[in-house]
Protein backbone atom coordinates (compact mmCIF):
# COMPACT_ATOMS: atom_id res chain seq x y z
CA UNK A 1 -22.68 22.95 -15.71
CA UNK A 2 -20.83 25.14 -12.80
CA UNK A 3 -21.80 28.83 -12.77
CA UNK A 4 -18.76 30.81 -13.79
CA UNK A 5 -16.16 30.96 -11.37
CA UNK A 6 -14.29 34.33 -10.92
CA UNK A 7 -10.09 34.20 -9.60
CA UNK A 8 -9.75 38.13 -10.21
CA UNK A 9 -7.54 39.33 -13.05
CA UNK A 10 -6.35 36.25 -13.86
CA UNK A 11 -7.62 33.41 -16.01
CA UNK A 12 -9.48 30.79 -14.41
CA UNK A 13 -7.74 27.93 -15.78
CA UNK A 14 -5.36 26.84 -19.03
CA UNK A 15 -3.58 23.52 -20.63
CA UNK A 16 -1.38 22.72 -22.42
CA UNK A 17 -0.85 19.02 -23.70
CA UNK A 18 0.89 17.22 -25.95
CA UNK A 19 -1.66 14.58 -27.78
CA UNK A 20 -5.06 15.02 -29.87
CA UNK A 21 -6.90 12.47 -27.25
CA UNK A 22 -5.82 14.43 -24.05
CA UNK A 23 -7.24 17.98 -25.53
CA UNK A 24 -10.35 16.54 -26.79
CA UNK A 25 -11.23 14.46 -23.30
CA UNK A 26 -9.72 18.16 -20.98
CA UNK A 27 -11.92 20.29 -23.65
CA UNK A 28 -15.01 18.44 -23.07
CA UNK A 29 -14.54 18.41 -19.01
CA UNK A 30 -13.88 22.26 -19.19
CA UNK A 31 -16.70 22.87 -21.65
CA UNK A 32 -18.54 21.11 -18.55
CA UNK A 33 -17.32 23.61 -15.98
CA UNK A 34 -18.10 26.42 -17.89
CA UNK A 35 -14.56 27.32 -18.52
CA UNK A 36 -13.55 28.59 -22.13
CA UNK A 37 -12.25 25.82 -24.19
CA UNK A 38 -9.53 27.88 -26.22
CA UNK A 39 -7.61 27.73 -23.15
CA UNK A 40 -6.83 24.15 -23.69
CA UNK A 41 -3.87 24.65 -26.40
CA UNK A 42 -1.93 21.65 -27.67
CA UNK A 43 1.76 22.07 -26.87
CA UNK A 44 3.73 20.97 -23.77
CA UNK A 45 5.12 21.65 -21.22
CA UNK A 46 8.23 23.72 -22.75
CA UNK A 47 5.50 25.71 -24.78
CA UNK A 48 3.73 26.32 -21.54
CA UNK A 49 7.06 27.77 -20.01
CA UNK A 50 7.45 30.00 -23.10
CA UNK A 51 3.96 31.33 -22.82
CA UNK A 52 3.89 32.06 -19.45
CA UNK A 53 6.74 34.15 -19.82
CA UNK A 54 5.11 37.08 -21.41
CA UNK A 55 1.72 36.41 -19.91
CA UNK A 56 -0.24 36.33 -16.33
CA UNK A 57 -0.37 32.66 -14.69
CA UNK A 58 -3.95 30.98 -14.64
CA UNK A 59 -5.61 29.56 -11.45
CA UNK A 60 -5.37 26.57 -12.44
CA UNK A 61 -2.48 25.55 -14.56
CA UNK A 62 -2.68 22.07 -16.43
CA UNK A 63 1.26 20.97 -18.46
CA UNK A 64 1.76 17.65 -20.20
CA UNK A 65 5.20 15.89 -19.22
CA UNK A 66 4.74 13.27 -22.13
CA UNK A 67 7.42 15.10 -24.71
CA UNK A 68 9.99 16.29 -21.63
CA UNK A 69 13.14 14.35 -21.19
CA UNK A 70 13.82 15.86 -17.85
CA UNK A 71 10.31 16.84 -16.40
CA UNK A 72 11.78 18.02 -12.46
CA UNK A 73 14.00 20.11 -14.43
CA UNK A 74 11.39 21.41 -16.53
CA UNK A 75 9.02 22.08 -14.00
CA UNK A 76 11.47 23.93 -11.90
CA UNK A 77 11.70 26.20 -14.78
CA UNK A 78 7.92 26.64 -15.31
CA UNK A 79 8.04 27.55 -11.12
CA UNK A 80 10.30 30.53 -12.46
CA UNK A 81 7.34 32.17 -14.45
CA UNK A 82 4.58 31.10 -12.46
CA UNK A 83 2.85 33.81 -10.36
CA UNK A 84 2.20 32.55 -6.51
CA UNK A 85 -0.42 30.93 -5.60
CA UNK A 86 -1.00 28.90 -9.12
CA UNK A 87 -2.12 25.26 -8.32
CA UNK A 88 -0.25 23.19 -11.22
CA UNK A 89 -1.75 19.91 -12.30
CA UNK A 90 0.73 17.30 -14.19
CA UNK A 91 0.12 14.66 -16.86
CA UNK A 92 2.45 12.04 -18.55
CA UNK A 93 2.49 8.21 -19.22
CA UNK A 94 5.28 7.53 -16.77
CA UNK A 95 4.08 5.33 -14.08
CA UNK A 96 6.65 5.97 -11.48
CA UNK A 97 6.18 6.98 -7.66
CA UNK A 98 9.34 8.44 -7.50
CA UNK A 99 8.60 10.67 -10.06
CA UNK A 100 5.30 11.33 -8.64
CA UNK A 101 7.04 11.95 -5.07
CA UNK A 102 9.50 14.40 -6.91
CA UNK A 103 6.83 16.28 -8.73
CA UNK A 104 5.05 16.94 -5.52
CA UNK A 105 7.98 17.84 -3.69
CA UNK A 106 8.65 20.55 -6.34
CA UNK A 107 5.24 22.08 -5.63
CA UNK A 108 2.54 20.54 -8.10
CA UNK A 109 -0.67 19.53 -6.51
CA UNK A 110 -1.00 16.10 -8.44
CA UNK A 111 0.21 14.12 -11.59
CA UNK A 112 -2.49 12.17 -13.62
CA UNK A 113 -1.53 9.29 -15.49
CA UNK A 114 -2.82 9.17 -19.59
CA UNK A 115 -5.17 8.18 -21.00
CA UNK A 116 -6.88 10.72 -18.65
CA UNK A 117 -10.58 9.48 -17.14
CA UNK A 118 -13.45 11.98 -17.38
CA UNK A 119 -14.68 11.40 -13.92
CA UNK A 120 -10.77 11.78 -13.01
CA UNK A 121 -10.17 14.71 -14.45
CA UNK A 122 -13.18 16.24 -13.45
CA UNK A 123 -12.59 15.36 -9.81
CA UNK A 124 -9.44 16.85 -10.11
CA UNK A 125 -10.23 20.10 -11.30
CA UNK A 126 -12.86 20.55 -9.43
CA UNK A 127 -10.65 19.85 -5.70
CA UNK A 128 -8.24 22.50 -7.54
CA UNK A 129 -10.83 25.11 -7.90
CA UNK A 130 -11.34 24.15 -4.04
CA UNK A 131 -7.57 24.92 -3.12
CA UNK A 132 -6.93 27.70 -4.85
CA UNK A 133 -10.19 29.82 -3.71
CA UNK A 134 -9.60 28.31 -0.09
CA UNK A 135 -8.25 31.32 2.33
CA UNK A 136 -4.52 31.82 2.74
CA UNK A 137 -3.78 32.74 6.21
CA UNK A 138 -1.92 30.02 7.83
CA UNK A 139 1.49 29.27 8.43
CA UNK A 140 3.76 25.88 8.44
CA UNK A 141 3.12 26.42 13.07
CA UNK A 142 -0.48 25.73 11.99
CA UNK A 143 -0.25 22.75 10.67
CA UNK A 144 -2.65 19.71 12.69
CA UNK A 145 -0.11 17.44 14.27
CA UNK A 146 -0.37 13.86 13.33
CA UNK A 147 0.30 10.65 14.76
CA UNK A 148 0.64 7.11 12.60
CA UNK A 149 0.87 4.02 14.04
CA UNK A 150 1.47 0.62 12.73
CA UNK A 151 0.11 -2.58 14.66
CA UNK A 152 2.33 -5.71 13.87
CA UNK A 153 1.41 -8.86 15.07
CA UNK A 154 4.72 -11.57 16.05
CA UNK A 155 2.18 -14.26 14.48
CA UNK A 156 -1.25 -14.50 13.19
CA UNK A 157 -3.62 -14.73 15.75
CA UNK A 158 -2.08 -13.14 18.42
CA UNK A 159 -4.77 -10.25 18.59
CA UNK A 160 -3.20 -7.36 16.51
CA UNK A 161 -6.05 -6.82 14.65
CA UNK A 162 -8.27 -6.72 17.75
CA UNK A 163 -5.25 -4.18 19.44
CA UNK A 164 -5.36 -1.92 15.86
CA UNK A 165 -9.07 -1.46 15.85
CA UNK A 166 -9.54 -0.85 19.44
CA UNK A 167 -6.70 1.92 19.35
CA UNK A 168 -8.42 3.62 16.38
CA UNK A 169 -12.08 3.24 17.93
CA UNK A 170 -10.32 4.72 21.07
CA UNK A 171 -8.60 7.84 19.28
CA UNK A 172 -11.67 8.43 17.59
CA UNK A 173 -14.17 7.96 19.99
CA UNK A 174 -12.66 8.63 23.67
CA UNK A 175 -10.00 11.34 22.30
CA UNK A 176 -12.23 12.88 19.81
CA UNK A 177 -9.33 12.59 16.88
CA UNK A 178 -10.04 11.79 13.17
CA UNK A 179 -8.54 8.98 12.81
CA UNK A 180 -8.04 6.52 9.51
CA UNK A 181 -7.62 2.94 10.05
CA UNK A 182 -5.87 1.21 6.97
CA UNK A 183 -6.38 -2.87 7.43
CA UNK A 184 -3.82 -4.07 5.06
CA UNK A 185 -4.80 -7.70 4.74
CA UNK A 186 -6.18 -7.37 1.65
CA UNK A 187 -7.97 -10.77 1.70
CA UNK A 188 -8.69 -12.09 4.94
CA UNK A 189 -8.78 -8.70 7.30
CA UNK A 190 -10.97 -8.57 9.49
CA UNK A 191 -11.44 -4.45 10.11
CA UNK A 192 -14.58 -3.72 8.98
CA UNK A 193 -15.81 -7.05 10.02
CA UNK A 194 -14.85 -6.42 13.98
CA UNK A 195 -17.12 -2.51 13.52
CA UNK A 196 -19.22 -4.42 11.19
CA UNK A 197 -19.38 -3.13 8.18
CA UNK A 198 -18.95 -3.71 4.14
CA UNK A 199 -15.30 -3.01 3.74
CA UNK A 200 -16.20 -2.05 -0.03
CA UNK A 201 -13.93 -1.59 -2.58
CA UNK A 202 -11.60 1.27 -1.72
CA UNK A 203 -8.31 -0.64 -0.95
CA UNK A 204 -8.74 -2.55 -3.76
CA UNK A 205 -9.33 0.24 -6.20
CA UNK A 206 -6.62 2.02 -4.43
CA UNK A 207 -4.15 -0.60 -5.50
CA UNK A 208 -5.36 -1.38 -9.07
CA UNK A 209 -4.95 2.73 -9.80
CA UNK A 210 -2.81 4.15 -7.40
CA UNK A 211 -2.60 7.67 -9.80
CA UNK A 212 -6.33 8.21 -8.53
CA UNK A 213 -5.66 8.29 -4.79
CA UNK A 214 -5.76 11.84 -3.62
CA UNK A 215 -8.48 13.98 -1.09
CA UNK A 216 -11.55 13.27 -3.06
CA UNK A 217 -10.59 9.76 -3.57
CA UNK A 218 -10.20 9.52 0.19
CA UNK A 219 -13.30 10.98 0.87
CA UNK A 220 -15.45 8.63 -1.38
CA UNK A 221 -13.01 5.42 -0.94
CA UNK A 222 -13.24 5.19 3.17
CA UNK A 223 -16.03 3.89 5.25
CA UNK A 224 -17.34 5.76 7.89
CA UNK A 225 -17.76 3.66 11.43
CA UNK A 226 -18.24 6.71 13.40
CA UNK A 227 -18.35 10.65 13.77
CA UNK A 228 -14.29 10.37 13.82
CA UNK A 229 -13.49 7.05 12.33
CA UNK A 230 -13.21 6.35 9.02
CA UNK A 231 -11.79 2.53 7.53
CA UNK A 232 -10.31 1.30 3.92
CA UNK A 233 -10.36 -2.49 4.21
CA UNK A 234 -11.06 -5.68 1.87
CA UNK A 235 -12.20 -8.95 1.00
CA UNK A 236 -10.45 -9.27 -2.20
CA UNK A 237 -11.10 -12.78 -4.24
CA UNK A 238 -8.63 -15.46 -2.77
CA UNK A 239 -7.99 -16.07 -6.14
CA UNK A 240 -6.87 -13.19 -6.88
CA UNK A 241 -3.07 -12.40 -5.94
CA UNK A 242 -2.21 -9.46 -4.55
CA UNK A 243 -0.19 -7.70 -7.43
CA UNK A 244 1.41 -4.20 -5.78
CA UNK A 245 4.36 -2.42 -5.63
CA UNK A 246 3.22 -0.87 -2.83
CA UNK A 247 2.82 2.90 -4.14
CA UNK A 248 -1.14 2.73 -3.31
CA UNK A 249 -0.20 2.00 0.06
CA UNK A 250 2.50 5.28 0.65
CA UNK A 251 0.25 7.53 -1.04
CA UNK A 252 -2.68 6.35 1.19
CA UNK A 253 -0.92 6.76 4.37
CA UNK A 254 0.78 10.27 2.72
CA UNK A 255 -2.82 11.20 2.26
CA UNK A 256 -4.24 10.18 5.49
CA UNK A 257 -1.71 12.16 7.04
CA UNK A 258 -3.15 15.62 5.64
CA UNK A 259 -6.95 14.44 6.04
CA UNK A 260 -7.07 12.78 9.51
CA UNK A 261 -5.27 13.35 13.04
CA UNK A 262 -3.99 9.71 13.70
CA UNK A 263 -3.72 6.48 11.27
CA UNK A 264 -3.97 3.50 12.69
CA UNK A 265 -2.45 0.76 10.09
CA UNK A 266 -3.05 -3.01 10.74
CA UNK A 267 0.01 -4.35 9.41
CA UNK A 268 0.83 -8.08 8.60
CA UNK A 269 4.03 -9.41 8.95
CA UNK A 270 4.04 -10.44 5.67
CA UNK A 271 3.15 -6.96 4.60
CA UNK A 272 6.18 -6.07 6.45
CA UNK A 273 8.61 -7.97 5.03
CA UNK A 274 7.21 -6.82 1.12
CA UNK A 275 6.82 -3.42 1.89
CA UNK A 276 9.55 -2.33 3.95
CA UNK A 277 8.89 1.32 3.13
CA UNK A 278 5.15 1.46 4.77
CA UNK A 279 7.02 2.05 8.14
CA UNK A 280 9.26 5.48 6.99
CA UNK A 281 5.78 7.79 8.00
CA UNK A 282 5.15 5.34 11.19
CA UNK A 283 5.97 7.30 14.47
CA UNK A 284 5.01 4.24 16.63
CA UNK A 285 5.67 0.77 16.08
CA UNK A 286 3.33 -1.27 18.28
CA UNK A 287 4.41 -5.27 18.34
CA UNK A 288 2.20 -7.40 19.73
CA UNK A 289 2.80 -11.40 20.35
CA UNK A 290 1.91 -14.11 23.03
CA UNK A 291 4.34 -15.69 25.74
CA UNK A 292 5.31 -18.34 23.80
CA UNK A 293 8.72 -19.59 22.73
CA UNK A 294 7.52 -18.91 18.81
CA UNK A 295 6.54 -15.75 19.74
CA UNK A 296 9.16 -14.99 21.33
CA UNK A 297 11.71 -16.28 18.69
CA UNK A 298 9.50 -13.80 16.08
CA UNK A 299 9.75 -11.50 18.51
CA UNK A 300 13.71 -11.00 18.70
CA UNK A 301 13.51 -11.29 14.76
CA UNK A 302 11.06 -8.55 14.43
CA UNK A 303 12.63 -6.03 16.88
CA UNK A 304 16.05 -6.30 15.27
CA UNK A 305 14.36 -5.74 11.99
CA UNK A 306 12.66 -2.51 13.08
CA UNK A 307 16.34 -1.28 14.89
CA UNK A 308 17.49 -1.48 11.97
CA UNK A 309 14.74 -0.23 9.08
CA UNK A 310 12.78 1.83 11.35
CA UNK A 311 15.11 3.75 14.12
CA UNK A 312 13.15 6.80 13.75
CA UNK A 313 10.07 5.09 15.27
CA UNK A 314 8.62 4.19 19.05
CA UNK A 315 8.00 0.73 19.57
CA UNK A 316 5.80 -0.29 22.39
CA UNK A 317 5.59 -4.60 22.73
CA UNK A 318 2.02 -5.93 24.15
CA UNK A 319 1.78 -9.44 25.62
CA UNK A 320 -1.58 -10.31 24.53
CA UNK A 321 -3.98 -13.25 25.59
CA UNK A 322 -1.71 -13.98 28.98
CA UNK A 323 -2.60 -16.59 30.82
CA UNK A 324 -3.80 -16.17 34.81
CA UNK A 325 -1.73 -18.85 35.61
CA UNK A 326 1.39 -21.10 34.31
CA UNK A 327 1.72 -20.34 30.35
CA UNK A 328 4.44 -21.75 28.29
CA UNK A 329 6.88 -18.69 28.68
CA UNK A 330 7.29 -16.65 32.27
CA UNK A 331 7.07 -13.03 31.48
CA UNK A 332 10.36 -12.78 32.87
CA UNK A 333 12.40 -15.24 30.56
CA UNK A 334 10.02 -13.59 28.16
CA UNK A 335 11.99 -10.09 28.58
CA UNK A 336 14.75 -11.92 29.10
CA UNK A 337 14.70 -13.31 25.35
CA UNK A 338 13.80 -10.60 23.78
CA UNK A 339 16.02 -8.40 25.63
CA UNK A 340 13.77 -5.71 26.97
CA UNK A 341 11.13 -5.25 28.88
CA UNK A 342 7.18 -5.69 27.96
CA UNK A 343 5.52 -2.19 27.29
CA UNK A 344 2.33 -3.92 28.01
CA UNK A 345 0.51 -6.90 29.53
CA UNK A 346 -3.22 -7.86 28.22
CA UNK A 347 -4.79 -10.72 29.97
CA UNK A 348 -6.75 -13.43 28.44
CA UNK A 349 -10.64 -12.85 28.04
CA UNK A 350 -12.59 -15.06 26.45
CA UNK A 351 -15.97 -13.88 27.74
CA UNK A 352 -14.96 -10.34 26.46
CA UNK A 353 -13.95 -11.45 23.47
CA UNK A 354 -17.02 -13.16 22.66
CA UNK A 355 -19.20 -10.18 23.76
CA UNK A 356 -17.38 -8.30 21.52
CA UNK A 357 -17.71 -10.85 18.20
CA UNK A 358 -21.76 -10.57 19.23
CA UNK A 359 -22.35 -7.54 19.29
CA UNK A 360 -20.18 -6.43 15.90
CA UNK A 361 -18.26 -3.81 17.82
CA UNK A 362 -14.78 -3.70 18.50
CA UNK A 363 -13.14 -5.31 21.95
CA UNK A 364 -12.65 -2.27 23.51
CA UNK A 365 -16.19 -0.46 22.87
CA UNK A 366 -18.03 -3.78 23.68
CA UNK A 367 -16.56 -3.99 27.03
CA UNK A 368 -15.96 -0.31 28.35
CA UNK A 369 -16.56 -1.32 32.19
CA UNK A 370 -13.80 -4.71 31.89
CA UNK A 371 -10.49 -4.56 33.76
CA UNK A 372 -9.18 -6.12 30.25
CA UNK A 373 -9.54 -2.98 28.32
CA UNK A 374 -7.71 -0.64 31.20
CA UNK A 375 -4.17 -1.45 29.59
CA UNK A 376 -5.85 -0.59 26.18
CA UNK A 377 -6.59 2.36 26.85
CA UNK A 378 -3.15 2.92 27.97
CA UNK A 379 -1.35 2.43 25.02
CA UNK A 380 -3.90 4.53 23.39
CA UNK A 381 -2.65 7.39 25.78
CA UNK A 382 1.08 6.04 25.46
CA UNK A 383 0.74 6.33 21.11
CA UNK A 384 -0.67 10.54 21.64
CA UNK A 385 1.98 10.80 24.39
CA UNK A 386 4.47 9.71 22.43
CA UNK A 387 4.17 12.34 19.56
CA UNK A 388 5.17 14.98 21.63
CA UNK A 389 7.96 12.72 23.19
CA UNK A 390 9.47 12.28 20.13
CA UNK A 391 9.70 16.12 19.24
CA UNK A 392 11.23 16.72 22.33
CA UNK A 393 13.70 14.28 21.97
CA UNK A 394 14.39 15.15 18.24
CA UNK A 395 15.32 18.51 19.11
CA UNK A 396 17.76 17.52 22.16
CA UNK A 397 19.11 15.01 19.43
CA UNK A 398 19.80 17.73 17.16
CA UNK A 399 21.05 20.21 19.79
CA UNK A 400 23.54 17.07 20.82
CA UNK A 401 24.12 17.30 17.21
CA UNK A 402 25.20 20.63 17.11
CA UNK A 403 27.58 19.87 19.77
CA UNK A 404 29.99 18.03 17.07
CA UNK A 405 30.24 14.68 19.22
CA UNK A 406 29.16 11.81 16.91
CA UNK A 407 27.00 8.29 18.35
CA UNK A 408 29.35 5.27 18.15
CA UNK A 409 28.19 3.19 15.20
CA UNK A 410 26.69 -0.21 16.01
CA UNK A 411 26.88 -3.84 14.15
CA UNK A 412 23.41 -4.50 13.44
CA UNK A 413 24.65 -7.94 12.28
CA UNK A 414 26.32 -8.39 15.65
CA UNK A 415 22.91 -7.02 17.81
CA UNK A 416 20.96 -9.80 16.14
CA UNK A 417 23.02 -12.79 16.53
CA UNK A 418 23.82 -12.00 20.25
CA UNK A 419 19.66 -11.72 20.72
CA UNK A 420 19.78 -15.03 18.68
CA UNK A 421 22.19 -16.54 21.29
CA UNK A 422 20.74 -15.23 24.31
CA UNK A 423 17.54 -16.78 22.82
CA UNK A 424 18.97 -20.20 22.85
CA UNK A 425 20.32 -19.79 26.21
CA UNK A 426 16.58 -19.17 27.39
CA UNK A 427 15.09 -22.08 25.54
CA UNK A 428 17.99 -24.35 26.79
CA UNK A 429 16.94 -22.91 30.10
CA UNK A 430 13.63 -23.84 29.45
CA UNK A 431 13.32 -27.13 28.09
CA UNK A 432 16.30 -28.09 30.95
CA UNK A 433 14.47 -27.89 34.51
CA UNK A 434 16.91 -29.69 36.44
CA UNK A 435 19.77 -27.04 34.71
CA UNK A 436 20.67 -24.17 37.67
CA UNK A 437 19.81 -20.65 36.78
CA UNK A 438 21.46 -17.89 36.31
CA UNK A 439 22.81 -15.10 34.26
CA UNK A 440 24.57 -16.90 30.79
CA UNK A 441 27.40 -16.16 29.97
């Protein structure tokens, strides 16, 4: 049992919930705390409003949503008669992540889905004793700056997940950041097998209740590989199909983003194409493929795709695996294809690669003194550069905004067949040596 817990004036904590279950299972967890049980009162969240009209707010403030027909509304009117400062805990039987999104937008600290789990609501209470006896002197300027990338390979085994754990072994490690590193290949990633470890089963509890996923879940769910480096990976059954509609993922990244300094997400294309949404907290896009005429075709695909469902983000494209001599694409009808020049070029480095597998550690920290690992290390510096890059150049947008002159619209349709087209040109080009060269038309 906790020693008593003093918050001033005010009382330390009361509910108020709608079903015989949900005050029995909260009475018995605050009986545990060594809070006083009458402050558990059956009653929702409209009797909670009426309440705390004529009396003082509680630290901690628990309301059940289960009997309101329009619970933002509702909770905008308990905000009215809440004293600053009170950290508001939600519960209802409506699985939705909008709603949940909504709720947290309009200032709760989390919504917990019924029937309510001891060791749940425990966890929860106690991280909201945390928050609301935590000091109060900051400011929105003080918030840590964060940087989220997403690694995207143009086809499996191109190296992405060798580029996503390097980058988050060199942000942690070389730039001293707290990083996260979310392997989303929930059966056959390979994360914690390149650092070596158990992957254990975070992810995979993460997805079967995403309601659970908040600080403390963090905290227990990831797997430390060093001082600054935590992962969430898995090995879940092959037989077992991957059944998601990708809210565990948002509100892992939405959590990593107040925990850690950078995430580092290894993302699968088909992961991609499911979960569209993954990439609307992703400041860099980093696309990785191999000179080859399939990569290159994926390539064009993939970068129209992110023009179009991810403007707001920097994409960086890595060569990986290039030959030293003749490979099947030139990097210059390369480019050419995919209309823009390579960010990056990583040689092929099989002896590096191996060293690497041997010793358990990722490519980068297994072969610090290589040449390979030089342009590495630059896109590390490239993904922390570009944070500030793309605050500068938000604000000049919106000043050009200000300014009342309006971008011409483009045909996102049109931008991918002419890639398409120029891509056809370049394989015609290609598979035609005895054709001239020269600029098509």
């Amino acid at each position: 049992m906790n020693a008593p817990w003093k918050s001033g004036n005010r009382d330390i904590f009361a509910a108020f919930v709608c079903d015989d279950v949900t005050l029995d299972t909260l009475r018995s967890v605050v009986i545990d705390m060594g809070w006083p049980p009458e402050k558990v009162m059956k009653g929702g969240l409209r009797n909670a409003i009426q309440s705390l009209a004529i009396t003082a707010s509680p630290a901690i403030l628990m309301v059940d949503l289960s009997e309101s027909g329009d619970p933002l509304n509702d909770i905008n009117g308990l905000a009215e008669v809440c004293e600053p400062g009170t950290v508001v805990i939600a519960v209802g039987q409506v699985n939705d992540v909008r709603l949940y999104r909504d709720l947290v937008a309009s200032g709760i600290q989390d919504y917990l889905l019924k029937p309510l789990s001891i060791a749940h609501l425990r966890d929860t209470l106690v991280q909201a004793q945390a928050i609301f006896a935590a000091p109060r002197g900051g400011d929105a300027s003080a918030v840590k700056k964060h940087v989220a990338t997403a690694v995207v390979g143009t086809r499996g085994g191109v190296g992405a997940s060798m580029l996503a754990t390097s980058l988050a072994w060199m942000l942690s490690a070389d730039h001293k950041m707290p990083t996260a590193l979310l392997d989303l290949d929930v059966h056959f990633g390979t994360g914690a097998l390149t650092l070596d470890l158990e992957p254990g089963r975070g992810l995979t509890d993460a997805i079967d209740n995403p309601s659970r996923i908040d600080g403390l879940f963090i905290e227990r769910a990831m797997i430390r590989a060093n001082d600054n480096l935590s992962i969430l990976s898995a090995e879940a059954p092959i037989s077992a199909p991957l059944l998601t509609d990708g809210t565990a993922f948002i509100q892992l990244v939405e959590e990593f983003r107040h925990a850690f300094e950078a995430t580092v997400v290894d993302l699968p294309r088909n992961m991609l194409i499911n979960f569209p949404q993954l990439l609307a907290n992703m400041q860099v896009v980093v696309v990785v493929t191999e000179l080859t005429l399939a990569g290159a075709r994926d390539g064009i695909r993939i970068l129209s795709w992110l023009k179009s469902n991810a403007p707001h983000a920097t994409v960086m494209v890595v060569a990986n695996k290039v030959p030293s001599g003749v490979g099947e694409i030139s990097r210059a009808d390369f480019e050419t294809s995919i209309e823009r020049k390579l960010n990056f070029i990583i040689h092929n480095d099989h002896k590096a690669a191996a060293n690497a597998a041997k010793l358990g550690q990722t490519f980068v920290g297994a072969n610090r003194t290589s040449k390979t690992v030089q342009p590495l290390r630059a896109i590390a510096d490239a993904i922390i550069a570009s944070d500030g890059e793309r605050e500068t150049a938000s604000s000049a947008k919106a000043a050009k905004g200000k300014a009342g002159k309006a971008a011409p619209k483009t045909d996102d349709a049109a931008g991918e067949k002419g890639s398409n087209s120029l891509f056809n040109l370049s394989i015609k080009k290609l598979l035609s040596p005895k054709s001239k060269t020269g600029a098509p038309a």
